[in-house]
C-alpha atoms as a PDB file:
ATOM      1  CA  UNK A   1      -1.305  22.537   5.629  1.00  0.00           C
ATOM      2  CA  UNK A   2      -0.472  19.283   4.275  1.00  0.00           C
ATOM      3  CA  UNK A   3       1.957  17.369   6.518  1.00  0.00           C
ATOM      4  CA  UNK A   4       4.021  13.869   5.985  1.00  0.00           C
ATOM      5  CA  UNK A   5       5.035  11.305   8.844  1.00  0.00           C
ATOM      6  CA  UNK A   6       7.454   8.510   8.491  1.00  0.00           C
ATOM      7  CA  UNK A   7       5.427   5.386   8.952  1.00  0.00           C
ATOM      8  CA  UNK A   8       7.810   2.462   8.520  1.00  0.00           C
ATOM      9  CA  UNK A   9      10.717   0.665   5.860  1.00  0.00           C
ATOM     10  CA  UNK A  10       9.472  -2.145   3.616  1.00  0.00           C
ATOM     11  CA  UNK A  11      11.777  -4.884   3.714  1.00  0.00           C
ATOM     12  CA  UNK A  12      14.507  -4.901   1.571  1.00  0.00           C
ATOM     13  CA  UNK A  13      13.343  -7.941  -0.403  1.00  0.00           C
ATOM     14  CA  UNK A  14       9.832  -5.914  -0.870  1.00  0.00           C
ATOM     15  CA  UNK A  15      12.006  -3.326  -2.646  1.00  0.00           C
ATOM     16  CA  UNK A  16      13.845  -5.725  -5.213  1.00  0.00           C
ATOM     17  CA  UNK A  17      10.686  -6.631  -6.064  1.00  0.00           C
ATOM     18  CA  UNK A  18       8.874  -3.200  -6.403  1.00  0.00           C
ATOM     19  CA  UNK A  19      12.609  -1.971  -8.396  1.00  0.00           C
ATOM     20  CA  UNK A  20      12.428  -4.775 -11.168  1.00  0.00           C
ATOM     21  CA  UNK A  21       9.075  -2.856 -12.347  1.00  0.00           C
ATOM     22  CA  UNK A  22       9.737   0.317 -11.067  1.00  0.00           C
ATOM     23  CA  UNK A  23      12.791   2.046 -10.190  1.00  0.00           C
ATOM     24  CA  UNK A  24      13.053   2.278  -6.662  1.00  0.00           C
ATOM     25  CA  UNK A  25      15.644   2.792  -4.355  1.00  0.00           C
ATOM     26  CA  UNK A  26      14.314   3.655  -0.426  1.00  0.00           C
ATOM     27  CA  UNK A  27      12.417   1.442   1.285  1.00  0.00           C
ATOM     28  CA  UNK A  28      11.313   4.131   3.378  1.00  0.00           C
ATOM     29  CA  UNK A  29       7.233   5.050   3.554  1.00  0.00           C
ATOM     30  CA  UNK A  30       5.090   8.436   4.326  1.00  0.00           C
ATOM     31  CA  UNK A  31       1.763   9.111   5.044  1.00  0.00           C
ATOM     32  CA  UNK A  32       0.452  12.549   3.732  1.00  0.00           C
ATOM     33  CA  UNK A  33      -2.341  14.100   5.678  1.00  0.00           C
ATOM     34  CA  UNK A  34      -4.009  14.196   2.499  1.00  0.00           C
ATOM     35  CA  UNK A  35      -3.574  10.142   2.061  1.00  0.00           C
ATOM     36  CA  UNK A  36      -5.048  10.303   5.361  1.00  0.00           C
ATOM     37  CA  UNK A  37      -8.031  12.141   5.431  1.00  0.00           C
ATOM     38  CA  UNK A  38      -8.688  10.278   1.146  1.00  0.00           C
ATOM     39  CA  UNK A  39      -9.061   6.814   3.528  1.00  0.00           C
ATOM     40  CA  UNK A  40     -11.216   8.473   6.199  1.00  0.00           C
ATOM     41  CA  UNK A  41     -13.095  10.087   4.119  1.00  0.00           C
ATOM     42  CA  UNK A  42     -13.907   6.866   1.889  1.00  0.00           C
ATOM     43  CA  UNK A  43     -14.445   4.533   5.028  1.00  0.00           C
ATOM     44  CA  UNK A  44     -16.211   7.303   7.134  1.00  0.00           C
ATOM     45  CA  UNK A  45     -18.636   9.325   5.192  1.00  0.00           C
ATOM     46  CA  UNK A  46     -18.864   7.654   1.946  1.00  0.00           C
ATOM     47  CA  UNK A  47     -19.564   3.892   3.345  1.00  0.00           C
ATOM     48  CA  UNK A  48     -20.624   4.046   6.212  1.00  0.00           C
ATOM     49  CA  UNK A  49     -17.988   2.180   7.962  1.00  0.00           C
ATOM     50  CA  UNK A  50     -15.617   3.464  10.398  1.00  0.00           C
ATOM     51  CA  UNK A  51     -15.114  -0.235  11.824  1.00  0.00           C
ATOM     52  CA  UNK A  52     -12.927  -0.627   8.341  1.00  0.00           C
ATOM     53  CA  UNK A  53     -10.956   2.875   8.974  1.00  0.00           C
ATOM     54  CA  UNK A  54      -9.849   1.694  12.091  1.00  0.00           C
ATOM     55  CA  UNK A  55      -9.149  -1.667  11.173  1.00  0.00           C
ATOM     56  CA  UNK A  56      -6.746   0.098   8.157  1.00  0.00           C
ATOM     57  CA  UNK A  57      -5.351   2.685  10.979  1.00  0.00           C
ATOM     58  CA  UNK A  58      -4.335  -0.722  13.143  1.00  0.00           C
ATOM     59  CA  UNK A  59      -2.635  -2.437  10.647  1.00  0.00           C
ATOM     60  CA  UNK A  60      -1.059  -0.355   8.010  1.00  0.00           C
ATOM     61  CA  UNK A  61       2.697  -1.150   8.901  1.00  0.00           C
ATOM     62  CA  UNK A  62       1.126  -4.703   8.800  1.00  0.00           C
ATOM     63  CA  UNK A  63      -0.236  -4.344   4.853  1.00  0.00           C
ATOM     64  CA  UNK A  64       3.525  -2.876   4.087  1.00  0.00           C
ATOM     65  CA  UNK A  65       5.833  -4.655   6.034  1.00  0.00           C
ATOM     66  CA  UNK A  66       3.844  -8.335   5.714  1.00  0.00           C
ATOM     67  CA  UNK A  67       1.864  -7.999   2.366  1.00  0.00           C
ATOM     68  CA  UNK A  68       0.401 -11.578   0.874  1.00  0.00           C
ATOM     69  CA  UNK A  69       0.821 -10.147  -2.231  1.00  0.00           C
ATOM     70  CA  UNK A  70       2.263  -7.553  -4.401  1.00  0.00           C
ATOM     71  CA  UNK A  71       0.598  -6.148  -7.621  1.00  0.00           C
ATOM     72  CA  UNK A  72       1.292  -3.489 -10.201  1.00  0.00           C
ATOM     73  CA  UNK A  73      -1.111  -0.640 -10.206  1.00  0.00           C
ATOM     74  CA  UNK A  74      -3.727  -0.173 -13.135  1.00  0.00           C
ATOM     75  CA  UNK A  75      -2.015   2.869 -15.463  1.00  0.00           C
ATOM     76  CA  UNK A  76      -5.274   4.285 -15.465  1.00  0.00           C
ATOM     77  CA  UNK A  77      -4.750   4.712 -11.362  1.00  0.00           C
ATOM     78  CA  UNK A  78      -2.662   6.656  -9.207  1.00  0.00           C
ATOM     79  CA  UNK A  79       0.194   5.237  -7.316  1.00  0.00           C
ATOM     80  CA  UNK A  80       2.352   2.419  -8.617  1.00  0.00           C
ATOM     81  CA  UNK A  81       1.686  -0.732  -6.553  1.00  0.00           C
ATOM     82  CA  UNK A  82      -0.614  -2.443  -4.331  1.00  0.00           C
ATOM     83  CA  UNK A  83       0.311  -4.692  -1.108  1.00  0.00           C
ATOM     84  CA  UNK A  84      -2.162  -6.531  -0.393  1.00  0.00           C
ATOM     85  CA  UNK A  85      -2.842  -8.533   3.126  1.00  0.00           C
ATOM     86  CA  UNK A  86      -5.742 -10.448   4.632  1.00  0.00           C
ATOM     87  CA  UNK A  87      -6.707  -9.493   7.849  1.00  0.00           C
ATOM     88  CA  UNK A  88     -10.080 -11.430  10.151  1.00  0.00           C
ATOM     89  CA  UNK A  89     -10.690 -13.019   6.662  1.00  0.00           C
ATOM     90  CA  UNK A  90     -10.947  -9.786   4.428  1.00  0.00           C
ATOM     91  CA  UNK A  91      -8.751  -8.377   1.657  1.00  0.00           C
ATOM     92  CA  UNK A  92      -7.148  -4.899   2.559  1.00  0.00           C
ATOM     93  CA  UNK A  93      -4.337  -2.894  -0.024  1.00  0.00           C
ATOM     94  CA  UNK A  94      -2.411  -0.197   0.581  1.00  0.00           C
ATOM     95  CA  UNK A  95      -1.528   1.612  -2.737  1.00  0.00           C
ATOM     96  CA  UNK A  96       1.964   3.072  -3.006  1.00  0.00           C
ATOM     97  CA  UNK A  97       3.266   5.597  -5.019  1.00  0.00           C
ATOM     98  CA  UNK A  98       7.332   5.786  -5.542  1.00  0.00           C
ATOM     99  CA  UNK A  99       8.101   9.502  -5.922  1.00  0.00           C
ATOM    100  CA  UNK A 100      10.591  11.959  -6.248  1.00  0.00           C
ATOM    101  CA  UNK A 101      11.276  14.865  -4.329  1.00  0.00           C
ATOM    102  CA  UNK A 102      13.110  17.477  -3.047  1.00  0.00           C
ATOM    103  CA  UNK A 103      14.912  14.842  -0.640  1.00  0.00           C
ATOM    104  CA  UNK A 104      14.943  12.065  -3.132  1.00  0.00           C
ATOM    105  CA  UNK A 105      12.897   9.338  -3.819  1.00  0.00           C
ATOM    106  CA  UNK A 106      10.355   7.986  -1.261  1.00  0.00           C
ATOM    107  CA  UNK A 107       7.171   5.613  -1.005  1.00  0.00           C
ATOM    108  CA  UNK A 108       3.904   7.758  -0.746  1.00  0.00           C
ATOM    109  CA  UNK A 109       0.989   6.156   0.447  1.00  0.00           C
ATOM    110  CA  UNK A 110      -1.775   6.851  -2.406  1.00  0.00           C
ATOM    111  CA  UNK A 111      -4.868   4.689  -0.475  1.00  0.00           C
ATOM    112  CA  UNK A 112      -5.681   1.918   1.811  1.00  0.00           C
ATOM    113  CA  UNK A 113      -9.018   0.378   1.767  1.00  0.00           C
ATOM    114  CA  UNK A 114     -10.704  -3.334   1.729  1.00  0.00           C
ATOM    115  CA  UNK A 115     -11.260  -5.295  -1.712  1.00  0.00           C
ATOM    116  CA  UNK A 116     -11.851  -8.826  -3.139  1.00  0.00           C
ATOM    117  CA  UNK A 117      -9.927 -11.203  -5.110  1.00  0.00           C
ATOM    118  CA  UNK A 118     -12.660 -10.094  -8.161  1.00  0.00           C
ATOM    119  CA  UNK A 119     -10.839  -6.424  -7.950  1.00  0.00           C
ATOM    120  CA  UNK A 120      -7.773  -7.545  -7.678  1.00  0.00           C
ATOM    121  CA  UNK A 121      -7.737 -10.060 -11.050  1.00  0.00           C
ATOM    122  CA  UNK A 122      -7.552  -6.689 -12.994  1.00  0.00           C
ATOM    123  CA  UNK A 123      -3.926  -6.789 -11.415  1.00  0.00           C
ATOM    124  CA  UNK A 124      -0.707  -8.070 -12.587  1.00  0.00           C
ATOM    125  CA  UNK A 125       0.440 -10.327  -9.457  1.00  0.00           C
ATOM    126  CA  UNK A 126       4.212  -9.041  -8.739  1.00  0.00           C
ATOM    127  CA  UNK A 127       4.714 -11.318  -5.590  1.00  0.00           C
ATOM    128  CA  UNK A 128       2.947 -13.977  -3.294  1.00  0.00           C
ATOM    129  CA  UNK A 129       4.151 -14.820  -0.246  1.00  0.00           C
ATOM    130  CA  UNK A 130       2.230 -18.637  -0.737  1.00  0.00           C
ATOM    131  CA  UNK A 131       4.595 -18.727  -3.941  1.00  0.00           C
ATOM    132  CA  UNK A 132       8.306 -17.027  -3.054  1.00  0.00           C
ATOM    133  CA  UNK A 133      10.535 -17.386  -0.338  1.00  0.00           C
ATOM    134  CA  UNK A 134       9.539 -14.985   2.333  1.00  0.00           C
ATOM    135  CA  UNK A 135      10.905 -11.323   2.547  1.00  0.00           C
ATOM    136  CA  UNK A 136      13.955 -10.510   4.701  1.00  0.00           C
END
């Protein structure tokens, strides 16, 4: 059965941002079991490398709450953007999805996983916290 959890509110700031590309109005974001099992699976069985998974598990209000950086998602991708935050000198993004349902809209969780600033040039940068007044 596929369940959803409240994980946390983005910052308010983080959601002006995300709304001048994409229309968004919650700041609250879910985790689906099946967002969650997508990460373990990829960290888990496909690499090799649960230290990663837990890493991700430890720190993903972290990645949403404090990004570095904000990008817009690939079209060729799911989900819509990507915060992005270095953590013991690595690159980790959580992709987020704004959706609608039954509710209203919310912020789905799409993936989490590590990546390099080579990935991430494919990216349109949306926000850096080195170059904009911190969030709120």
């Amino acid at each position: 059965m596929l369940q959803r959890v409240f994980l946390c509110n983005i910052k308010k700031s983080l959601r002006k941002i995300i709304d001048k590309d994409k229309s968004c109005n919650t700041r609250s974001v879910y985790l689906s079991t099946k967002a969650l099992k997508h990460v373990y699976d990829r960290h888990v069985y496909d690499k090799n490398t649960p230290e990663d998974f837990a890493i991700i598990l430890e720190n993903i209000t972290n990645i949403l709450k404090y990004p570095d950086k904000l990008f817009k998602n690939l079209v060729a991708k799911r989900g819509d953007i990507l915060f992005v935050k270095e953590i013991n000198q690595r690159l980790y993004y959580c992709s987020i999805e704004i959706a609608m349902g039954e509710t209203g809209q919310s912020i789905e969780i799409v993936s989490l996983t590590i990546t390099g600033e080579k990935y991430l040039k494919k990216f349109t940068l949306l926000w850096s916290w080195r170059t904009a007044t911190p969030p709120s």
